[in-house]
C-alpha atoms as a PDB file:
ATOM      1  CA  UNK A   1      11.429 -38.916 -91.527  1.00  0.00           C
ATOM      2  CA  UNK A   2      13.428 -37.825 -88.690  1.00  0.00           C
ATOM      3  CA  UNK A   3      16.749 -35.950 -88.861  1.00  0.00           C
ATOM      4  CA  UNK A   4      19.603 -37.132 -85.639  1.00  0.00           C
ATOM      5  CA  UNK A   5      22.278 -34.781 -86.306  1.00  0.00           C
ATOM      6  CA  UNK A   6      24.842 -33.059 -84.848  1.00  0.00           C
ATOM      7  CA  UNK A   7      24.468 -29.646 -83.483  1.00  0.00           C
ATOM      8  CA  UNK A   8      26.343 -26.745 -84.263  1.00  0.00           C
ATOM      9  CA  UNK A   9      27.396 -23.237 -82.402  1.00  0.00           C
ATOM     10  CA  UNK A  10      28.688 -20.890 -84.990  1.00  0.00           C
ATOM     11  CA  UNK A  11      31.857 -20.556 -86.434  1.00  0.00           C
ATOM     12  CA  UNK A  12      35.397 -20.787 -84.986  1.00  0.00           C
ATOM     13  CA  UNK A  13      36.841 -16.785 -85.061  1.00  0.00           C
ATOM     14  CA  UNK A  14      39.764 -18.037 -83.457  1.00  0.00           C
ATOM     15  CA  UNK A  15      42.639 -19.821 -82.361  1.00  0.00           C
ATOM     16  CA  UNK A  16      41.758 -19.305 -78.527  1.00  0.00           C
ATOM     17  CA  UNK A  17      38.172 -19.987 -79.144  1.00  0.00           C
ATOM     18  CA  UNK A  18      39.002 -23.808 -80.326  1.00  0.00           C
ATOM     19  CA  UNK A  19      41.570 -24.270 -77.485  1.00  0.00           C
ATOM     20  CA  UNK A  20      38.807 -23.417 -75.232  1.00  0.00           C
ATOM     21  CA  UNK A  21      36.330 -25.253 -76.552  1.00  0.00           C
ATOM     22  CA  UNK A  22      36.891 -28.747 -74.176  1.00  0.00           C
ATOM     23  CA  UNK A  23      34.592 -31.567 -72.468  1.00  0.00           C
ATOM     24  CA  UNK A  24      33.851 -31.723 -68.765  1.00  0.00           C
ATOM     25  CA  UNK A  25      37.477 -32.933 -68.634  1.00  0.00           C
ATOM     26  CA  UNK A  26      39.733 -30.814 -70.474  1.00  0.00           C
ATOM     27  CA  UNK A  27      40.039 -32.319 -73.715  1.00  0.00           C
ATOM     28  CA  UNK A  28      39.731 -30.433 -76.699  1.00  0.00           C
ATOM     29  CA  UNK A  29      36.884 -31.566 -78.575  1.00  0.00           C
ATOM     30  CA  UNK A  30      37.971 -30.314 -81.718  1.00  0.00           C
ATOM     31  CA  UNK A  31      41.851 -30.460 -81.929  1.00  0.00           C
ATOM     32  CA  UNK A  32      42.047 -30.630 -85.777  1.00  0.00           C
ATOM     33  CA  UNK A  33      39.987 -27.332 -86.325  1.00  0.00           C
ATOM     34  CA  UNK A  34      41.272 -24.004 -87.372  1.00  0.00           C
ATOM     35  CA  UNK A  35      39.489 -20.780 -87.457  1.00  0.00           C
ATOM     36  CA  UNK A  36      36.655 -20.625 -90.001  1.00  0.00           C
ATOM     37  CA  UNK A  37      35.530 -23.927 -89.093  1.00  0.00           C
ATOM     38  CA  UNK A  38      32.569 -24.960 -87.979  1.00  0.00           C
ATOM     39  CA  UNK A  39      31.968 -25.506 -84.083  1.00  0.00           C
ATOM     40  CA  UNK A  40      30.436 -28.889 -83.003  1.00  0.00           C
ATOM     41  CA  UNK A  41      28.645 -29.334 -79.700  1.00  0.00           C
ATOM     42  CA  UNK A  42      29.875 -32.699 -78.161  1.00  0.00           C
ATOM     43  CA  UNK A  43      26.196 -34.048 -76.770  1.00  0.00           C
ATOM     44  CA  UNK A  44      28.001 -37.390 -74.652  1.00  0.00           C
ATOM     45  CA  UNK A  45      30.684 -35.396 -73.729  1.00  0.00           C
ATOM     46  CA  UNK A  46      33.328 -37.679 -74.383  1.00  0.00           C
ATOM     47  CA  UNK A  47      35.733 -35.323 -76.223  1.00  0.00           C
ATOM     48  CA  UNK A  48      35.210 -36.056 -79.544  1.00  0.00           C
ATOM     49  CA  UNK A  49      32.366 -35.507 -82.712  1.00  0.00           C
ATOM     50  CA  UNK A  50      31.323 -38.452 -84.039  1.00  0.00           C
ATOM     51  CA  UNK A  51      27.890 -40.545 -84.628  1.00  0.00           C
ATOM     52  CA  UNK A  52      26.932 -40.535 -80.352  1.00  0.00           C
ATOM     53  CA  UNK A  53      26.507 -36.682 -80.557  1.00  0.00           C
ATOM     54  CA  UNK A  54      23.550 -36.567 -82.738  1.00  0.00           C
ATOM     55  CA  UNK A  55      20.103 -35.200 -81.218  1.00  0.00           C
ATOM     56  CA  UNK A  56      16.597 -35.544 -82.900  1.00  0.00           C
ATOM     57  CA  UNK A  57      16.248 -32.206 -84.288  1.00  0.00           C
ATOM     58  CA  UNK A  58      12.663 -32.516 -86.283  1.00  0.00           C
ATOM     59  CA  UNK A  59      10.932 -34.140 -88.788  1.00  0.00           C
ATOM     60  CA  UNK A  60      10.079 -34.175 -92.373  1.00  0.00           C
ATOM     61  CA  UNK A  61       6.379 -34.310 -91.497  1.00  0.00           C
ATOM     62  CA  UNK A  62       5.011 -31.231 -91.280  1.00  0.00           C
ATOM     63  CA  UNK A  63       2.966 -30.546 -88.303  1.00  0.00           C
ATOM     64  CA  UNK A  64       0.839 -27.778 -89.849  1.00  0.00           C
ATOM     65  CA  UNK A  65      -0.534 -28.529 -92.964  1.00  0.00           C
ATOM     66  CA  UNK A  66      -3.197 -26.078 -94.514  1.00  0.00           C
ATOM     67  CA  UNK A  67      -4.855 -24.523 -97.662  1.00  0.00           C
ATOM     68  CA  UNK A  68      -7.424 -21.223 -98.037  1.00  0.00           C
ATOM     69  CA  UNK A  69      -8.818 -19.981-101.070  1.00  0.00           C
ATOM     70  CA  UNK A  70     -12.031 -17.789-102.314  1.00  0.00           C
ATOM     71  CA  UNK A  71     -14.204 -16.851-105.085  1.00  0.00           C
ATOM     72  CA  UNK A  72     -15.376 -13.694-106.391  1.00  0.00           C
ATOM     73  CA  UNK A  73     -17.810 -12.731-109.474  1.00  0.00           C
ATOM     74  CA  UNK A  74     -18.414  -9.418-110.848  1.00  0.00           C
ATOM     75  CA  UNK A  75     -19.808  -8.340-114.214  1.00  0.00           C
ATOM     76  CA  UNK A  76     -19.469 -11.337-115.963  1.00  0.00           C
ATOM     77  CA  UNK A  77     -15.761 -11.159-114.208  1.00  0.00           C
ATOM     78  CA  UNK A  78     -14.946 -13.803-111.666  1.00  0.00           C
ATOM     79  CA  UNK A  79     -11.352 -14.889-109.869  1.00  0.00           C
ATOM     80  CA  UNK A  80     -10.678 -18.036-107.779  1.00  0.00           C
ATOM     81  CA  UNK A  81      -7.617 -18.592-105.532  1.00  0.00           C
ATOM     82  CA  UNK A  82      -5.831 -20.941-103.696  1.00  0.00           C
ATOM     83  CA  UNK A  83      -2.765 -21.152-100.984  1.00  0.00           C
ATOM     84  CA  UNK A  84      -1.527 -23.813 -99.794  1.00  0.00           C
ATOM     85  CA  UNK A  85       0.986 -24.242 -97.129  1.00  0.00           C
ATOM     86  CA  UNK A  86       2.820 -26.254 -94.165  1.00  0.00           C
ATOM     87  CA  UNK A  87       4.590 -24.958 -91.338  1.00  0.00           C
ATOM     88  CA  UNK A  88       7.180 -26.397 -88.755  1.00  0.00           C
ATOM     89  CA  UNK A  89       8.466 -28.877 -91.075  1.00  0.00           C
ATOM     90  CA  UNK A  90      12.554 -29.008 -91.961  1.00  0.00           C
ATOM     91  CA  UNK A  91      14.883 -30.648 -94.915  1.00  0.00           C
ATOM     92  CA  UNK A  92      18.327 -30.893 -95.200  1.00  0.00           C
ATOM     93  CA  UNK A  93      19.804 -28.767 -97.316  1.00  0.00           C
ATOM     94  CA  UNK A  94      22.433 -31.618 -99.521  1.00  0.00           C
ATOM     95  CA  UNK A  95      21.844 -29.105-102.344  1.00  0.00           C
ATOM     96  CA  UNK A  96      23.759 -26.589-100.286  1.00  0.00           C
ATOM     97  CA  UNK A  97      26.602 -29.019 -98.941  1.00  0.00           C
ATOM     98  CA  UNK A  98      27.250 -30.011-102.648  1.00  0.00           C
ATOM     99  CA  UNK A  99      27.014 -26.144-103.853  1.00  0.00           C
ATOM    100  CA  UNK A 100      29.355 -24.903-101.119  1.00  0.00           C
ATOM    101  CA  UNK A 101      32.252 -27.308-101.429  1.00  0.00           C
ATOM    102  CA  UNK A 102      32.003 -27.862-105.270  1.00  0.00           C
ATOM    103  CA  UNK A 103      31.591 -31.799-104.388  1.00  0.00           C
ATOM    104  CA  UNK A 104      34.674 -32.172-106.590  1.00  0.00           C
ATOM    105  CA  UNK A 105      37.103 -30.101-108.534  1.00  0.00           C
ATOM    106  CA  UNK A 106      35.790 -28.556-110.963  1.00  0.00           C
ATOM    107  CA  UNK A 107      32.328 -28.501-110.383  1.00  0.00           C
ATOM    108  CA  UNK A 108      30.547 -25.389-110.408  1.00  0.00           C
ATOM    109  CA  UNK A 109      29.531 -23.788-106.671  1.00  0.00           C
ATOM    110  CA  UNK A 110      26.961 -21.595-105.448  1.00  0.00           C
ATOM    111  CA  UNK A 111      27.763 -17.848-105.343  1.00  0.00           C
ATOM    112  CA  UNK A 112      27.092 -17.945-101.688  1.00  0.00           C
ATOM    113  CA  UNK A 113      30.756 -19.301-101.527  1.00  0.00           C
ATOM    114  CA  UNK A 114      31.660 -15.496-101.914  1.00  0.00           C
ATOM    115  CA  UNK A 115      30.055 -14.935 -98.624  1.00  0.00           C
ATOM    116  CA  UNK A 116      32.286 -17.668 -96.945  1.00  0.00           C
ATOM    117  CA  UNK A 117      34.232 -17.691 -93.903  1.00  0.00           C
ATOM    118  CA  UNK A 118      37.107 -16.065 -96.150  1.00  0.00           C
ATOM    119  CA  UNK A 119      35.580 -13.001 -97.029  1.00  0.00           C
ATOM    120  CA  UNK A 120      32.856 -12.822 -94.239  1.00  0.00           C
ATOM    121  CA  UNK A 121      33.687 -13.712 -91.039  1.00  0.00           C
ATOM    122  CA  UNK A 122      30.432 -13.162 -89.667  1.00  0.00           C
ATOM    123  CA  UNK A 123      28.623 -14.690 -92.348  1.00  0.00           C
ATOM    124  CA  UNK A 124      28.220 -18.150 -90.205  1.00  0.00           C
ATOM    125  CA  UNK A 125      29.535 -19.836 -93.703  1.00  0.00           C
ATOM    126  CA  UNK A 126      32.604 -21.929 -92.880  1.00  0.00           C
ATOM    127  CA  UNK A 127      36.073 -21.423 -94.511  1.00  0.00           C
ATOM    128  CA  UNK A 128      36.445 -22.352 -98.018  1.00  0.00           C
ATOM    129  CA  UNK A 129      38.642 -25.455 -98.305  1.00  0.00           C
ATOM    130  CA  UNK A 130      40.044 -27.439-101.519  1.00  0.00           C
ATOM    131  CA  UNK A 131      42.516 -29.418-100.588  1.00  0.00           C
ATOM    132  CA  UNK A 132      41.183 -31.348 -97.668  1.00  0.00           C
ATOM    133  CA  UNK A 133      39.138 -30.690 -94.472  1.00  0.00           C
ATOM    134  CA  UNK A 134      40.705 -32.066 -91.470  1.00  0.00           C
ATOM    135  CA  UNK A 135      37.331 -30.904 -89.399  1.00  0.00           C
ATOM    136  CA  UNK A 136      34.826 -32.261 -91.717  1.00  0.00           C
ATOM    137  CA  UNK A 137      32.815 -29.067 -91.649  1.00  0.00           C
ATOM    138  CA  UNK A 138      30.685 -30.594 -94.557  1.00  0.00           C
ATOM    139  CA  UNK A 139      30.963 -34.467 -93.637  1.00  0.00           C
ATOM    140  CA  UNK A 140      29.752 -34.623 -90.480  1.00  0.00           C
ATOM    141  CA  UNK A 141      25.662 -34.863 -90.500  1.00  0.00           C
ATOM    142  CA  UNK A 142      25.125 -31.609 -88.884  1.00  0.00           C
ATOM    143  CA  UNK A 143      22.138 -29.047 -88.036  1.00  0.00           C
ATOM    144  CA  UNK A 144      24.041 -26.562 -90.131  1.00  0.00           C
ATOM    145  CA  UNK A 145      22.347 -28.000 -93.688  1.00  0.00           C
ATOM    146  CA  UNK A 146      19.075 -28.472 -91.677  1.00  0.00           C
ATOM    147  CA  UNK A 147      16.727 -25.281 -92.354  1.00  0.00           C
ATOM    148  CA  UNK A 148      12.910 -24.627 -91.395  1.00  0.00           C
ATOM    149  CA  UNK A 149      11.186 -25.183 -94.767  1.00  0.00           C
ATOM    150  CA  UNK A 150       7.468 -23.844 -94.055  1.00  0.00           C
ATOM    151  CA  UNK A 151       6.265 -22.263 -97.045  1.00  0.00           C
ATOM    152  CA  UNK A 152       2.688 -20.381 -98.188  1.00  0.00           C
ATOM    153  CA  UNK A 153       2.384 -21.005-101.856  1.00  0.00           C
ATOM    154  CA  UNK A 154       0.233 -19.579-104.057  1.00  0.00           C
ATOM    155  CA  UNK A 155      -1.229 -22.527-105.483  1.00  0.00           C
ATOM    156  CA  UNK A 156      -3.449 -21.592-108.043  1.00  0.00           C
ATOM    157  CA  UNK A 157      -5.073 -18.836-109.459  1.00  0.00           C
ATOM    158  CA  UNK A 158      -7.776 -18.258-112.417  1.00  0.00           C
ATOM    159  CA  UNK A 159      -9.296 -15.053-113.697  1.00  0.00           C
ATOM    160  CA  UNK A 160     -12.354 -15.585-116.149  1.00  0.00           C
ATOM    161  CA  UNK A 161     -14.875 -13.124-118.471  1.00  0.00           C
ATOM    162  CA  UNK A 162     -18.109 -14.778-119.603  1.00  0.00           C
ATOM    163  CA  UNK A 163     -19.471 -12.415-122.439  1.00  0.00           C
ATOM    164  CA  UNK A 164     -22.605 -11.045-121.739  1.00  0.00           C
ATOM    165  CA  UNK A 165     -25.747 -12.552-123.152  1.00  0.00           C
ATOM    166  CA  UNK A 166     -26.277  -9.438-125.578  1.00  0.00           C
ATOM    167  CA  UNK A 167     -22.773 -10.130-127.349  1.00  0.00           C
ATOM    168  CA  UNK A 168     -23.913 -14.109-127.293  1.00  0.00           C
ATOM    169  CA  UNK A 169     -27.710 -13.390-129.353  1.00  0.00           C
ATOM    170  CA  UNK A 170     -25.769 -10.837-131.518  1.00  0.00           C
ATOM    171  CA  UNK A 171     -23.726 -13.628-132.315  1.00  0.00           C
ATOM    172  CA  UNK A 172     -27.089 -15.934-133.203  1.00  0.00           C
ATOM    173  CA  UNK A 173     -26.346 -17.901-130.042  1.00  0.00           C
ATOM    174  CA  UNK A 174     -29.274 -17.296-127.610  1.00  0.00           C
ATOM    175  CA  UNK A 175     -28.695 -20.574-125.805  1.00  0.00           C
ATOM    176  CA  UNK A 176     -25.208 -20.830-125.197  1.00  0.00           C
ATOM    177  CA  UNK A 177     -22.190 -18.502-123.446  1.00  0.00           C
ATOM    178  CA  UNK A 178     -18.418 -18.233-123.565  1.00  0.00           C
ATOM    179  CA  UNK A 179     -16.312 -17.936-121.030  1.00  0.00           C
ATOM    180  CA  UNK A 180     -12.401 -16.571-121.878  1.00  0.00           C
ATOM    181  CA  UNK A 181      -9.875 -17.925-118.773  1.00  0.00           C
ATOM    182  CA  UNK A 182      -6.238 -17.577-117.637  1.00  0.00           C
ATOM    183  CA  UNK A 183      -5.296 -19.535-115.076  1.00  0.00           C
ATOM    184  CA  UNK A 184      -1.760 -19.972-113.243  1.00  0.00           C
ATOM    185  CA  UNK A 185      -0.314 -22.693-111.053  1.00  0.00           C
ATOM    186  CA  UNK A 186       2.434 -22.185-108.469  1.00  0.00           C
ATOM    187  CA  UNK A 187       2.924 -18.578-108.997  1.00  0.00           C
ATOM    188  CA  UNK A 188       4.073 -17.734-105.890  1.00  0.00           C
ATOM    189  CA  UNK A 189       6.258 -19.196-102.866  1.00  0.00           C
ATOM    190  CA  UNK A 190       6.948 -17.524 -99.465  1.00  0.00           C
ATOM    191  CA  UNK A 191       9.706 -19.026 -97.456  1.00  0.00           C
ATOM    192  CA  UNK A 192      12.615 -18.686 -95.888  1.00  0.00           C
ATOM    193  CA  UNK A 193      14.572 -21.782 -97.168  1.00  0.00           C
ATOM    194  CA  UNK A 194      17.211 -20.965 -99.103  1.00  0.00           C
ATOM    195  CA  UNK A 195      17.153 -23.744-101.657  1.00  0.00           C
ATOM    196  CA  UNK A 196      15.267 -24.119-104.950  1.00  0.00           C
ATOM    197  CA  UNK A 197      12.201 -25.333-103.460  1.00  0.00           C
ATOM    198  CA  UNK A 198      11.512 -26.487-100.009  1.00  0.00           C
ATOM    199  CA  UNK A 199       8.732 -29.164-101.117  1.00  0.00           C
ATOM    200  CA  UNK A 200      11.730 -30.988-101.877  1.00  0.00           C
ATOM    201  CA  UNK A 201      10.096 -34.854-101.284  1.00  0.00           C
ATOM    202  CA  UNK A 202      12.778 -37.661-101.369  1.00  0.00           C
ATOM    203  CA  UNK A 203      12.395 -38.165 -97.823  1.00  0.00           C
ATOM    204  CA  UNK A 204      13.496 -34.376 -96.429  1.00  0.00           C
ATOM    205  CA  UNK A 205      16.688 -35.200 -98.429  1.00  0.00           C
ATOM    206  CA  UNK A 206      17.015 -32.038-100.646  1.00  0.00           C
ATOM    207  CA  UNK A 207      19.321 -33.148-103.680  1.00  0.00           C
ATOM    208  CA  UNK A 208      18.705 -30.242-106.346  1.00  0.00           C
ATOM    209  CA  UNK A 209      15.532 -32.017-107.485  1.00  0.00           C
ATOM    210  CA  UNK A 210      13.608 -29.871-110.087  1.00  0.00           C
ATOM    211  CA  UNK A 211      11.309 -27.919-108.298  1.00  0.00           C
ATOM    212  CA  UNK A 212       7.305 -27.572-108.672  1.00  0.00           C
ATOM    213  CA  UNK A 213       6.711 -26.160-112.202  1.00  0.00           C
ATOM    214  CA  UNK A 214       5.171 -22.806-112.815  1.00  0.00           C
ATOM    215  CA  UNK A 215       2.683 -23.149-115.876  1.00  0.00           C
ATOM    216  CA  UNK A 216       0.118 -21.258-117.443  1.00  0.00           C
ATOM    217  CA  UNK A 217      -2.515 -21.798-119.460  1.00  0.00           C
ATOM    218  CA  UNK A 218      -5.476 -19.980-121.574  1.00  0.00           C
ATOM    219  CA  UNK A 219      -8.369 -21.333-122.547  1.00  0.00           C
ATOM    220  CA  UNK A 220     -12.377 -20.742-123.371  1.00  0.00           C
ATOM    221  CA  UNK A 221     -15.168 -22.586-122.105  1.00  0.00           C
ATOM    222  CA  UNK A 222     -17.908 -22.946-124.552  1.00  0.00           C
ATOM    223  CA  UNK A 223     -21.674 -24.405-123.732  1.00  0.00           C
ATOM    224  CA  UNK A 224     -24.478 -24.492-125.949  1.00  0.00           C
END
């Protein structure tokens, strides 16, 4: 689950910038660019982006893994939680490569698109382009779809009221209680990844799958 891809240095501004941007021995690295494409670092120096310039740049497997959680009871009250969480783990962001080009004509595109090269040039988005991309800003297996996908999640959490003996013999049942519960799972997620979900699966490959559901549920625990 390792990612070899290319890395990246911003975004062309200008014309003088890609002239200048040349191996060890003069050659322009990038000759078909223009400005508001994306800027490729050429690892072999050989004057040219292709497959030999890729780098390991992380893994899928997370090398934190981790989950906390408590318990707490009061007045026939009580609330349990749990987080769970990884940290310095990546995926690569397909869902973004397909969102930002369109993928074909007529597909829809991600609103980020607004943000683009065009409209932005600081945004570090690359120029929008239809008809043809003579620097494969979106073709070439880059770090620019790679993002750190650590996330603290908010697992699970249940608040309960067990009725109080009194309301239970008033009721004619001495020997028995009822407990009334809500409960939520994946309420919460703190990250910085900008896709749908970053516990993506599928290898680190994030495609659009449908992310982890939010459900809740009520229910009442009777014992007698």
């Amino acid at each position: 689950y390792s990612y070899f891809l290319v890395k990246t240095d911003g975004i062309f501004q200008t014309q003088q910038e890609i002239d200048a941007h040349v191996n060890s021995r003069g050659i322009k690295i990038q000759p078909n660019a223009v400005p508001g494409d994306i800027k490729f670092i050429d690892h072999n120096d050989d004057g040219k982006i292709n497959d030999e310039d890729r780098q390991y740049l992380g893994s899928y497997l997370p090398k934190i893994t981790y989950s906390f959680g408590g318990n707490l009871n009061y007045k026939g009250f009580d609330l349990s939680v749990m987080f769970q969480g990884v940290g310095d783990v990546y995926v690569y962001n397909g869902f973004k490569q397909m969102g930002l080009t369109g993928r074909n004509a007529g597909n829809n595109m991600l609103s980020q698109v607004l943000d683009s090269w065009n409209y932005n040039k600081n945004s570090g988005l690359p120029r929008l382009s239809i008809a043809g991309d003579a620097n494969d800003n979106f073709g070439t297996v880059s770090d620019f779809l790679l993002e750190d996908a650590s996330y603290l999640r908010l697992k699970n959490i249940t608040v309960g009221y067990t009725l109080p003996k009194s309301a239970m013999n008033s009721l004619g049942l001495d020997n028995s209680s009822i407990r009334l519960y809500l409960s939520g799972e994946n309420i919460a997620t703190f990250t910085s990844y900008s896709g749908i979900d970053p516990e993506v699966g599928n290898f680190g490959l994030d495609s659009g799958n449908y992310p982890v559901p939010r459900t809740f549920s009520v229910g009442v625990n009777f014992n007698f």
